[in-house]
Protein backbone atom coordinates (compact mmCIF):
# COMPACT_ATOMS: atom_id res chain seq x y z
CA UNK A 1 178.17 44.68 -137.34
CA UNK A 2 181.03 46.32 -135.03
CA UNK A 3 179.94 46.19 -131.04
CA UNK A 4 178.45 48.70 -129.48
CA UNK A 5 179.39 49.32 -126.16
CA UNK A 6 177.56 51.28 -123.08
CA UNK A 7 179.19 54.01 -121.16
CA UNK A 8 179.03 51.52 -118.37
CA UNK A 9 180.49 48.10 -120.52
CA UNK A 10 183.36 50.44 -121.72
CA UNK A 11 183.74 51.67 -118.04
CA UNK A 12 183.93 48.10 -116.25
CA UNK A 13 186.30 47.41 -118.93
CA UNK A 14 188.54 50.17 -118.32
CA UNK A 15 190.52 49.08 -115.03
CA UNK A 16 191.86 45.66 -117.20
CA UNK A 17 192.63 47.97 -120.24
CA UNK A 18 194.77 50.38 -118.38
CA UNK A 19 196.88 47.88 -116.74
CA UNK A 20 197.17 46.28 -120.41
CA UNK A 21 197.92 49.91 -121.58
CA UNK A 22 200.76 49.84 -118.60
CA UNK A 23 202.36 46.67 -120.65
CA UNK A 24 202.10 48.63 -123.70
CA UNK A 25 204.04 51.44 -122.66
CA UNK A 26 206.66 49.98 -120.24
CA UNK A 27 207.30 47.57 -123.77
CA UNK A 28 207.50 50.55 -126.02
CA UNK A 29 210.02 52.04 -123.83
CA UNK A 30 211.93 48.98 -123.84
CA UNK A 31 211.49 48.73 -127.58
CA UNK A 32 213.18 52.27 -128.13
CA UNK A 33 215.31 52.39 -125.90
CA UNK A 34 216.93 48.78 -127.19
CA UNK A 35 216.61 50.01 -130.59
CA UNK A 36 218.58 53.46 -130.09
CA UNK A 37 220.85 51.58 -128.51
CA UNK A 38 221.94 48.57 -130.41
CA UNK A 39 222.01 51.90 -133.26
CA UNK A 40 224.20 54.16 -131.66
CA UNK A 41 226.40 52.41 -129.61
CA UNK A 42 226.01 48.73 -131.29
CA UNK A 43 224.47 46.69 -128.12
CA UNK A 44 221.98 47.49 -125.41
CA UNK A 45 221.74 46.23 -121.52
CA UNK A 46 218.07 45.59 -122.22
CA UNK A 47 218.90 42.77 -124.78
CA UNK A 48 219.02 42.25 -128.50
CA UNK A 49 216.99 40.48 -131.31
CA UNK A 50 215.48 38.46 -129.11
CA UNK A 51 213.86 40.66 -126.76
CA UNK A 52 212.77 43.18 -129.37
CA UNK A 53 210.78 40.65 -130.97
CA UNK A 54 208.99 39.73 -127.62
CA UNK A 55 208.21 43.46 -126.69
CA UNK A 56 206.81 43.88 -130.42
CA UNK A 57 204.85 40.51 -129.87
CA UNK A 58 203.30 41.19 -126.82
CA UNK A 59 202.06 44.76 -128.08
CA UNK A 60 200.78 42.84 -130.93
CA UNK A 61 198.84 40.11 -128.60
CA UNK A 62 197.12 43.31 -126.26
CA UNK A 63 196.33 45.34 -129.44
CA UNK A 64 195.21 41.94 -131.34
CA UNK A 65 192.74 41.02 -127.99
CA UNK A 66 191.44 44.47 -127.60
CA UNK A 67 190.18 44.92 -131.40
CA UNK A 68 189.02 41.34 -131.18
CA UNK A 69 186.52 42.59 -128.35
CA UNK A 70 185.52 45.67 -130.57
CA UNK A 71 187.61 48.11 -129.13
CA UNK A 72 189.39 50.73 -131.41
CA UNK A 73 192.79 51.00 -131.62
CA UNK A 74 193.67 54.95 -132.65
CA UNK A 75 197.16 55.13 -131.45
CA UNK A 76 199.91 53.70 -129.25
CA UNK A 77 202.38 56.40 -128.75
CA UNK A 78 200.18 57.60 -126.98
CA UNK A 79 198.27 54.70 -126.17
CA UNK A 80 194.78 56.11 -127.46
CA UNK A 81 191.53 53.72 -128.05
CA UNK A 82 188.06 54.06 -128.75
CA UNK A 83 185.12 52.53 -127.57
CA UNK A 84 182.15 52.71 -130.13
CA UNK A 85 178.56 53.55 -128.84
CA UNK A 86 175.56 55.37 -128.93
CA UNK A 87 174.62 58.97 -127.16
CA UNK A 88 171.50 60.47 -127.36
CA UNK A 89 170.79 58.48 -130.32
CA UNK A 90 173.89 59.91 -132.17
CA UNK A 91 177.12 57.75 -133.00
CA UNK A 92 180.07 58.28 -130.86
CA UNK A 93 183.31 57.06 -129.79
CA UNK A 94 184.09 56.94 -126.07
CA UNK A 95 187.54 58.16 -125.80
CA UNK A 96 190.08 56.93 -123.51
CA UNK A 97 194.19 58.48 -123.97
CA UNK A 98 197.34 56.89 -121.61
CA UNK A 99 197.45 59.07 -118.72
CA UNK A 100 193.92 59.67 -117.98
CA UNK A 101 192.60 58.33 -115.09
CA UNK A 102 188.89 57.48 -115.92
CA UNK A 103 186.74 56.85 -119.46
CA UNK A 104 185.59 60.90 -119.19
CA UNK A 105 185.50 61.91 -122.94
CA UNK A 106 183.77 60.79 -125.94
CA UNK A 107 183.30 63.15 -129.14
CA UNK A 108 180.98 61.73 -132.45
CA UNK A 109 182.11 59.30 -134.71
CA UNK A 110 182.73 61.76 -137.73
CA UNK A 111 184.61 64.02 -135.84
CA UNK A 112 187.81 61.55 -134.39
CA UNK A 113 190.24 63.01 -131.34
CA UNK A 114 189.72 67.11 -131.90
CA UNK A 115 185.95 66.83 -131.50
CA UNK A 116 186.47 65.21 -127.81
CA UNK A 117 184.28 66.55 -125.59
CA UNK A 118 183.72 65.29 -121.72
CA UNK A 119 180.81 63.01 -121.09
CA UNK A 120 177.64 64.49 -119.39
């Protein structure tokens, strides 16, 4: 059976998720920005090969560890994940997008990312 978290597991959780999130996106950036390069002009200043394979395995190890501990991965440009629980009784995913500050949103299982509503 998948975990079920509470509002307050998937909050205390949240402060070590976005500074994961933070390696996410500063290795995304790196990962584009190397790969435009090394495709338009040949080489980049951020490195090669080698350092494109890092950045990709390190996304790999923080999206690997966070679906290990039941969290759902939904995207990761933005970074977007999913905590599922329970809210009065009905299935939900707690909703949590790069950028926001705080776990605020949730919206019912069935219903994904344009059902998001904020938390009561």
């Amino acid at each position: 059976m998948d975990r079920i978290f509470t509002l307050d597991e998937a909050r205390s959780l949240l402060p070590g998720i976005m500074e994961e999130a933070r390696e996410v996106i500063a290795a995304r950036a790196d990962l584009t920005e190397i790969a435009f390069d090394r495709e338009t002009r040949g080489a980049s200043e951020l490195g090669g090969i080698p350092e494109l394979k890092a950045h990709e395995a390190r996304i790999q190890e923080i999206l690997g560890a966070w679906t290990e501990r039941g969290i759902e991965v939904k995207g990761l440009a933005p970074v977007l994940i999913d905590f599922p629980a329970e809210l009065q009784g009905q299935s939900v995913r707690l909703c949590w997008i790069e950028g926001e500050p705080a776990l605020g949103w949730y919206h019912r299982t069935e219903l994904g990312f344009a059902g998001r509503r904020r938390l009561p």
